[in-house]
N, C-alpha and C. Protein backbone atom coordinates (compact mmCIF):
# COMPACT_ATOMS: atom_id res chain seq x y z
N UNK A 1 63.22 26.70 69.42
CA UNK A 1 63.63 26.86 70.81
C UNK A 1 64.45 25.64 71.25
N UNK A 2 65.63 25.92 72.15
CA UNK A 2 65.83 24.48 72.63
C UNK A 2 65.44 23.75 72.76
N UNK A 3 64.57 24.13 74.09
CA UNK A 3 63.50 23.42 74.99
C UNK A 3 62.79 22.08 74.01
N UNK A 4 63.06 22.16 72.83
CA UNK A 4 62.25 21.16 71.69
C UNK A 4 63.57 20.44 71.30
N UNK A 5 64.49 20.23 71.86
CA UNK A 5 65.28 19.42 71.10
C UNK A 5 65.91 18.48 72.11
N UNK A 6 66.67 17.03 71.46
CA UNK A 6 67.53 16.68 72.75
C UNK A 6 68.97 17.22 73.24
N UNK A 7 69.29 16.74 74.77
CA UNK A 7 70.33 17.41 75.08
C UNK A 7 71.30 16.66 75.63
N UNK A 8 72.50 16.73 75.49
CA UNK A 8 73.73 15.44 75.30
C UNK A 8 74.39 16.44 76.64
N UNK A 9 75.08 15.47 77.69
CA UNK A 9 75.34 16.03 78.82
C UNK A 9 77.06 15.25 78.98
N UNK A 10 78.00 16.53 78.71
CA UNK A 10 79.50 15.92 78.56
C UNK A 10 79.75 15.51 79.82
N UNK A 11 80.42 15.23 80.16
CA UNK A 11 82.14 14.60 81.39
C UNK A 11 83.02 14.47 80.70
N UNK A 12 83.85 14.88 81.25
CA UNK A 12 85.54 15.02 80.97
C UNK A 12 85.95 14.21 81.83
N UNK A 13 87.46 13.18 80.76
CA UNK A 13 88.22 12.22 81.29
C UNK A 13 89.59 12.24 80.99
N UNK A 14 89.98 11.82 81.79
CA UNK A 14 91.94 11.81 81.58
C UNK A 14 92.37 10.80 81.07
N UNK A 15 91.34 9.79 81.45
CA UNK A 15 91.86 8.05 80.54
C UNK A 15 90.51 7.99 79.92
N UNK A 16 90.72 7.98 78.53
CA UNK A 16 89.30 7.94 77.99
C UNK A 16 88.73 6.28 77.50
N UNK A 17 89.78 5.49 77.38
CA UNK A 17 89.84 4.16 78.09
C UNK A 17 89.12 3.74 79.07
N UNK A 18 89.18 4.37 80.04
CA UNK A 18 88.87 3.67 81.42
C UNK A 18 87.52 4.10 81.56
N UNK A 19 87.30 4.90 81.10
CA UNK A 19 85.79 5.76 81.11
C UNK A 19 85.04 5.00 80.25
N UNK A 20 85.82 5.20 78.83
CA UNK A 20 84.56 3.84 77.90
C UNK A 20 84.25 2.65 78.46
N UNK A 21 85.47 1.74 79.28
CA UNK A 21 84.54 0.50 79.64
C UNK A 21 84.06 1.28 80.93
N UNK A 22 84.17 1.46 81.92
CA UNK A 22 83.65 1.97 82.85
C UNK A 22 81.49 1.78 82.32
N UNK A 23 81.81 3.15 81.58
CA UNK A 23 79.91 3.32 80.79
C UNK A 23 80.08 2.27 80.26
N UNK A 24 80.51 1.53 79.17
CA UNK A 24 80.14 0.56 78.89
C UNK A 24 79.65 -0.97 79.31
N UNK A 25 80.69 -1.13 80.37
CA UNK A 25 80.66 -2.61 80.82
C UNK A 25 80.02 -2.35 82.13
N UNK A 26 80.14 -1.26 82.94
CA UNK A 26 79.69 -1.52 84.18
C UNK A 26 78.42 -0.71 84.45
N UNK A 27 78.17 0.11 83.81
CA UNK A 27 77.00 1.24 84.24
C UNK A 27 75.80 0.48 82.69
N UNK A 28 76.65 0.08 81.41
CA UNK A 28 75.37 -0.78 80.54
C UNK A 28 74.73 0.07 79.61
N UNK A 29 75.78 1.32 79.45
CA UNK A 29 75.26 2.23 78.01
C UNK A 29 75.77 1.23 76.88
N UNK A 30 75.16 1.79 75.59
CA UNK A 30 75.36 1.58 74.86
C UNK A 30 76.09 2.53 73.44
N UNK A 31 77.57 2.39 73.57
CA UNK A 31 78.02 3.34 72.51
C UNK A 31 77.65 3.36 71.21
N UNK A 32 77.06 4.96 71.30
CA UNK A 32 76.69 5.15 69.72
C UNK A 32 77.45 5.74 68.65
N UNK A 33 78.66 6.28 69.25
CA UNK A 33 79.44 7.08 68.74
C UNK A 33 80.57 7.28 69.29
N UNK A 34 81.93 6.69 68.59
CA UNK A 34 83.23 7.04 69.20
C UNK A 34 84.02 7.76 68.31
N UNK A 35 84.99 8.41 68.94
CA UNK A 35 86.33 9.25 67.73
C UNK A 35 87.51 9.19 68.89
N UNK A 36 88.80 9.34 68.79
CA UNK A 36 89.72 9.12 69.00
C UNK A 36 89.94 10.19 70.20
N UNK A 37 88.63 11.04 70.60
CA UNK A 37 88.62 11.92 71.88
C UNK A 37 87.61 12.43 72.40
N UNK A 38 85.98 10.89 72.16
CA UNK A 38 85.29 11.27 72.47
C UNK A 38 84.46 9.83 72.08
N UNK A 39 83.64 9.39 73.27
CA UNK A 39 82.47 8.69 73.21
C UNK A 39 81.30 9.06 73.96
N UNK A 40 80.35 8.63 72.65
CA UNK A 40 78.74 9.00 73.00
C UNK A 40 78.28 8.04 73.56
N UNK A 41 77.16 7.76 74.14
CA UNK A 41 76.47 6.36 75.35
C UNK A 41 75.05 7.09 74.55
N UNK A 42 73.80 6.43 74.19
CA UNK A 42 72.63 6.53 74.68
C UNK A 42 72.18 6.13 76.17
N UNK A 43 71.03 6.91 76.66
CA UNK A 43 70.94 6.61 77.70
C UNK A 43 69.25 7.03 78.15
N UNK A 44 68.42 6.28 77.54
CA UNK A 44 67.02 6.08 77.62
C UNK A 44 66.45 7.26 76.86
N UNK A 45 65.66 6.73 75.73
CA UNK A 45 64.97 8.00 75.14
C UNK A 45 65.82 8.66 74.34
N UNK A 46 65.95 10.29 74.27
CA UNK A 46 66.90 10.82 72.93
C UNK A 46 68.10 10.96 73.95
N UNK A 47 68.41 11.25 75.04
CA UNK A 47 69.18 11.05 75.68
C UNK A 47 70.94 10.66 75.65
N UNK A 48 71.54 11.50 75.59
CA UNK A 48 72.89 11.06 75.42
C UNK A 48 73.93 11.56 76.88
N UNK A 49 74.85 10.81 76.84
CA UNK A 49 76.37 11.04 77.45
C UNK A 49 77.61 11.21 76.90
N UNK A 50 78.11 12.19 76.94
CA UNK A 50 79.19 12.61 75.84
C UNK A 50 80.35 12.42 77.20
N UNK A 51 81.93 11.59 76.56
CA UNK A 51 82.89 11.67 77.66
C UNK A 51 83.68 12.10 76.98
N UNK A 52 84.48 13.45 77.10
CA UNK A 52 85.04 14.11 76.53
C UNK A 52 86.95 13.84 76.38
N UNK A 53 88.05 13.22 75.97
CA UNK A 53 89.21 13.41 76.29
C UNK A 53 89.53 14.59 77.03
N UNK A 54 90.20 14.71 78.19
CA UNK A 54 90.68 16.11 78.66
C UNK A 54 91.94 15.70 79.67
N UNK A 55 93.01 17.00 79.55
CA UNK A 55 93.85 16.63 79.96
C UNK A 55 94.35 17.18 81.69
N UNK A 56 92.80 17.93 82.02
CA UNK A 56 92.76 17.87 83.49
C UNK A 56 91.84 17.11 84.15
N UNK A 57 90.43 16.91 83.49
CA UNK A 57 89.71 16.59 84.06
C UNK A 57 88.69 17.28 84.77
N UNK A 58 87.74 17.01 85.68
CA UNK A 58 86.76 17.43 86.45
C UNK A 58 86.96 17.66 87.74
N UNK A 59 87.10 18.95 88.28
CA UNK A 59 87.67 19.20 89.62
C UNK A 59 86.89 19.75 90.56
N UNK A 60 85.31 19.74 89.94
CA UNK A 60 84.21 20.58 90.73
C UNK A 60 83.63 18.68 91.45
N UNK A 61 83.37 18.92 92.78
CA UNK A 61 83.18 17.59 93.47
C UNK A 61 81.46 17.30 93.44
N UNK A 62 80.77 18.41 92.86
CA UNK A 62 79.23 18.13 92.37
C UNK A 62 78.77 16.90 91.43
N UNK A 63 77.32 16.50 91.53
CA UNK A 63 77.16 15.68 90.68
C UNK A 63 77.16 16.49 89.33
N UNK A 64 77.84 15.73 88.41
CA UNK A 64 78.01 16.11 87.04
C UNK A 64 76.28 15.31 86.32
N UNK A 65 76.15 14.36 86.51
CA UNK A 65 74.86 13.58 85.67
C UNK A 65 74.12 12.93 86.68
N UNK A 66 72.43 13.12 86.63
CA UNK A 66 71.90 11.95 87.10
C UNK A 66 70.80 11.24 86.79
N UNK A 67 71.40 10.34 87.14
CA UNK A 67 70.08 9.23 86.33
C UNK A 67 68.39 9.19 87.29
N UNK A 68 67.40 9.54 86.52
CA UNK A 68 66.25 9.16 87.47
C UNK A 68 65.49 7.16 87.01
N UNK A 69 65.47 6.92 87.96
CA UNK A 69 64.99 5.33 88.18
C UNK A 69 64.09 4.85 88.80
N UNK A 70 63.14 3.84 88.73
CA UNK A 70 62.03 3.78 89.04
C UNK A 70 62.28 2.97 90.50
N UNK A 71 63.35 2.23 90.79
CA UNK A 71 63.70 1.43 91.86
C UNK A 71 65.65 1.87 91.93
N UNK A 72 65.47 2.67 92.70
CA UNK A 72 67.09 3.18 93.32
C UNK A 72 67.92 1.93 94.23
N UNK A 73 67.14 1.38 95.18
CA UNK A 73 68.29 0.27 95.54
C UNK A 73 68.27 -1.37 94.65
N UNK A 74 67.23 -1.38 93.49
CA UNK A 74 67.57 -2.36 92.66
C UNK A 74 68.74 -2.03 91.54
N UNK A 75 69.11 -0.82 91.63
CA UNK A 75 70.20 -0.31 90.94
C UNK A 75 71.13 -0.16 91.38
N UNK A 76 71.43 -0.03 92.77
CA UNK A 76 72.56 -0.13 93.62
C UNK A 76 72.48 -1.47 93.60
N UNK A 77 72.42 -2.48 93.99
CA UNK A 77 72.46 -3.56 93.58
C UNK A 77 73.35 -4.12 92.29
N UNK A 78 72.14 -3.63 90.97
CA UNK A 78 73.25 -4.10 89.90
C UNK A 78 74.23 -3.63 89.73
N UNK A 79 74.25 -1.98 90.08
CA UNK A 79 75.67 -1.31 89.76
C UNK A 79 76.91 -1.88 90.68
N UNK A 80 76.32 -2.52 92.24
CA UNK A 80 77.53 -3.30 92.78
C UNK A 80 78.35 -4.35 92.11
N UNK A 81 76.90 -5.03 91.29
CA UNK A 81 77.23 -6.39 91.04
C UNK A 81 78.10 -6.51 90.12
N UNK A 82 78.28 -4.99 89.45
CA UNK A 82 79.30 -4.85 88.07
C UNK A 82 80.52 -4.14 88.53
N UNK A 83 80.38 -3.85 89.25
CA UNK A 83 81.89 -3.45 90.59
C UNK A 83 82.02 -2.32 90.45
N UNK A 84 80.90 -1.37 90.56
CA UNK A 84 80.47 0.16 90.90
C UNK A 84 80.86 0.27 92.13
N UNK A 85 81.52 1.52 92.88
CA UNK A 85 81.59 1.36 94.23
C UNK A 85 80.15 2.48 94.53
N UNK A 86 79.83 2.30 94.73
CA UNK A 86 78.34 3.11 95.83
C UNK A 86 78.73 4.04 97.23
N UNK A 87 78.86 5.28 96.66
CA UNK A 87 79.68 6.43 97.98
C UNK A 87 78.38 6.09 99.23
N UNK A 88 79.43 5.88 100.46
CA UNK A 88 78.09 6.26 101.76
C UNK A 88 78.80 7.74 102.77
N UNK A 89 77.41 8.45 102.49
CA UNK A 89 78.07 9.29 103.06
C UNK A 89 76.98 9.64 104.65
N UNK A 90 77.47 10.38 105.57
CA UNK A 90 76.99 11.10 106.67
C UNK A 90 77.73 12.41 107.08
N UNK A 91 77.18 13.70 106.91
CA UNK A 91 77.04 14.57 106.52
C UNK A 91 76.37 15.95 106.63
N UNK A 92 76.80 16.88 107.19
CA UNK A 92 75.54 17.99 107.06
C UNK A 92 76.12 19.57 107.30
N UNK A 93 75.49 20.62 106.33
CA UNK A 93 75.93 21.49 106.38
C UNK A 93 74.72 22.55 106.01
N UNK A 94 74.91 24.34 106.36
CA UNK A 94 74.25 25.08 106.55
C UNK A 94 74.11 25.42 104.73
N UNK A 95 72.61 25.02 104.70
CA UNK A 95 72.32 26.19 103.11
C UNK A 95 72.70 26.67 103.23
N UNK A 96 73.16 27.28 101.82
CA UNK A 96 73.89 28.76 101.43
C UNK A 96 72.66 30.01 101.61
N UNK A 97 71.24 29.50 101.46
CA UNK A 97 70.40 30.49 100.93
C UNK A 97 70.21 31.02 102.71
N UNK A 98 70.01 29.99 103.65
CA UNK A 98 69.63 29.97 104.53
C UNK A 98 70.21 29.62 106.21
N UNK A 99 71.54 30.18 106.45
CA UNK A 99 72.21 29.56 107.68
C UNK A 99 71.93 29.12 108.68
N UNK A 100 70.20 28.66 108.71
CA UNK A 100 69.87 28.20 110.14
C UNK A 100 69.05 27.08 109.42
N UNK A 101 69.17 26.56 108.32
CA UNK A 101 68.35 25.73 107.49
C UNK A 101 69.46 24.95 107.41
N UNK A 102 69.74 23.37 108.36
CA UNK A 102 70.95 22.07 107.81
C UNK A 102 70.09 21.61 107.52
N UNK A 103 71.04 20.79 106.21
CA UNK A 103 70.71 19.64 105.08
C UNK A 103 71.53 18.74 105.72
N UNK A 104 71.18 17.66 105.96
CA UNK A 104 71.96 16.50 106.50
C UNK A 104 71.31 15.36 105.54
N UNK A 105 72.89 14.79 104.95
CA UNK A 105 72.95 13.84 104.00
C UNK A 105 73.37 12.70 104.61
N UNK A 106 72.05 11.11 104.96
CA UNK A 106 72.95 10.32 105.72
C UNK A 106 72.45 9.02 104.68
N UNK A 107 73.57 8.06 103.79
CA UNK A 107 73.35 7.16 103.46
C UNK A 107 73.09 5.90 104.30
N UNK A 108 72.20 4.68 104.21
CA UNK A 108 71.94 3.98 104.67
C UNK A 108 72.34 2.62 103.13
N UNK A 109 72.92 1.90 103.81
CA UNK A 109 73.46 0.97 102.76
C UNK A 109 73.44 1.67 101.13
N UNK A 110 73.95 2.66 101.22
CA UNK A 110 74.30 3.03 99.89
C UNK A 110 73.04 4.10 99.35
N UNK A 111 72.09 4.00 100.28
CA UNK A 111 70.87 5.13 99.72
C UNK A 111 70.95 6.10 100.75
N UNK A 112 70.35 7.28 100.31
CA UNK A 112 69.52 8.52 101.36
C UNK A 112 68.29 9.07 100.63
N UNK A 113 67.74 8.93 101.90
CA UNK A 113 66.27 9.93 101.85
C UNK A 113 66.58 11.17 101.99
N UNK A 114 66.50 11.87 100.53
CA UNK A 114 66.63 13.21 100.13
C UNK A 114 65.26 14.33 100.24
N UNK A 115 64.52 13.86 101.12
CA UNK A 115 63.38 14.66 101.05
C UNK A 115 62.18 14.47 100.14
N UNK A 116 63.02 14.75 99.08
CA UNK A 116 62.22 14.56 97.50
C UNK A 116 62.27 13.14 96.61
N UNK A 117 62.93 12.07 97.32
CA UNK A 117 63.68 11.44 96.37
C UNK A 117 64.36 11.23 97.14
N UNK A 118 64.99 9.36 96.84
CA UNK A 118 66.01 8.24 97.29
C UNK A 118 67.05 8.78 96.21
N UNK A 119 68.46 8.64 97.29
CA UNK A 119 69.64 9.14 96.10
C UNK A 119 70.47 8.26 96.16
N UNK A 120 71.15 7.87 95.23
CA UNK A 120 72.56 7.36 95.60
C UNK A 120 73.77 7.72 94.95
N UNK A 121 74.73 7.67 94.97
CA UNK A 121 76.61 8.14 94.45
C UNK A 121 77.43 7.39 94.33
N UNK A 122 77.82 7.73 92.72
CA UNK A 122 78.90 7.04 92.79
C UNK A 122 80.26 8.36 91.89
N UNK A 123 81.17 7.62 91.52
CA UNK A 123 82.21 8.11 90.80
C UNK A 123 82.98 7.34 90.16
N UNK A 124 82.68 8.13 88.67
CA UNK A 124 83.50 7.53 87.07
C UNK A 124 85.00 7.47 87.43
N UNK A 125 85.80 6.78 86.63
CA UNK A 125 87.17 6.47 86.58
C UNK A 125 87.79 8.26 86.16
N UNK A 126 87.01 9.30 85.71
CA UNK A 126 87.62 10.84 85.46
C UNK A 126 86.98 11.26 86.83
N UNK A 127 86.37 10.87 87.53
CA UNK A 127 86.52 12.23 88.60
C UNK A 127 85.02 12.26 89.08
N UNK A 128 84.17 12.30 88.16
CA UNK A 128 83.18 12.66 87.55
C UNK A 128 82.05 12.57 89.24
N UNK A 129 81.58 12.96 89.74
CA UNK A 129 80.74 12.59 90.30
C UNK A 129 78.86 12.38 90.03
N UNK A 130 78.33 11.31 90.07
CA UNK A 130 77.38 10.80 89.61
C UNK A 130 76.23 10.51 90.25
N UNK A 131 75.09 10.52 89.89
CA UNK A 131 73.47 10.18 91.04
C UNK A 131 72.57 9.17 90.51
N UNK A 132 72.04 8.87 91.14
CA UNK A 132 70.68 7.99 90.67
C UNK A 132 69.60 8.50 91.85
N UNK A 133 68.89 8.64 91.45
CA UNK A 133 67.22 9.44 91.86
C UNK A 133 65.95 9.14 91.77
N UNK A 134 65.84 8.35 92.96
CA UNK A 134 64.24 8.05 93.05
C UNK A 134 63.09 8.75 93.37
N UNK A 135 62.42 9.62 92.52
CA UNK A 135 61.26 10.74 93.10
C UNK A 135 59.94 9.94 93.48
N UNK A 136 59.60 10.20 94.97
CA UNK A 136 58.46 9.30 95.87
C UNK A 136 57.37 9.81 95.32
């Protein structure tokens, strides 16, 4: 069954350059695997990040990957300190499931209380949009 194996989670990039140091130098993976249109990152456990060469890119504005962490603004923090920009957003719109049910998304220095879980955002040099997730 799948469910028993690990699972490698792509992004697509237009500069696949800018993406390797990007994961590398500023977010602190460690490449396990490169080819001339594609680098792998471990990323805790069996865990991988695959960044794919592509020559459009990622055009859906969802988070593509997210990281769960045991302390979300000690990670906003380091990810500043490596010159991550940290999205702040304020925000709110009607579920799809439910039109009288708003979700209002309001960052406070770079975090929001998601209900379930501290979030925060950023975005890769492809497009990519990204999370980190603190479950309370």
């Amino acid at each position: 069954m799948l469910g028993d194996h690990p699972m490698d989670v792509l992004l697509l990039a237009t500069d696949l350059k800018a993406s390797r140091d990007f994961y590398a130098n500023k977010i602190g993976l460690q490449i396990v695997r490169e080819t001339d249109y594609a680098v792998w990152f471990s990323s805790g456990n069996e865990c991988r990040l695959a960044i794919g060469a592509s020559t459009t890119g990622t055009a859906d504005e969802q988070d593509r990957a997210t990281w769960r962490v045991k302390d979300v603004r000690a990670e906003v923090e380091q990810l500043r300190s490596r010159g991550v920009e940290i999205l702040e957003y304020d925000m709110s719109w009607n579920r799809p499931t439910d039109g009288d049910d708003i979700v209002r998304i309001k960052t406070e220095d770079g975090v929001a209380d998601v209900g379930h879980a501290y979030a925060a955002w950023f975005v890769d040099p492809g497009g990519n949009s990204l999370s980190i997730l603190q479950f309370k």
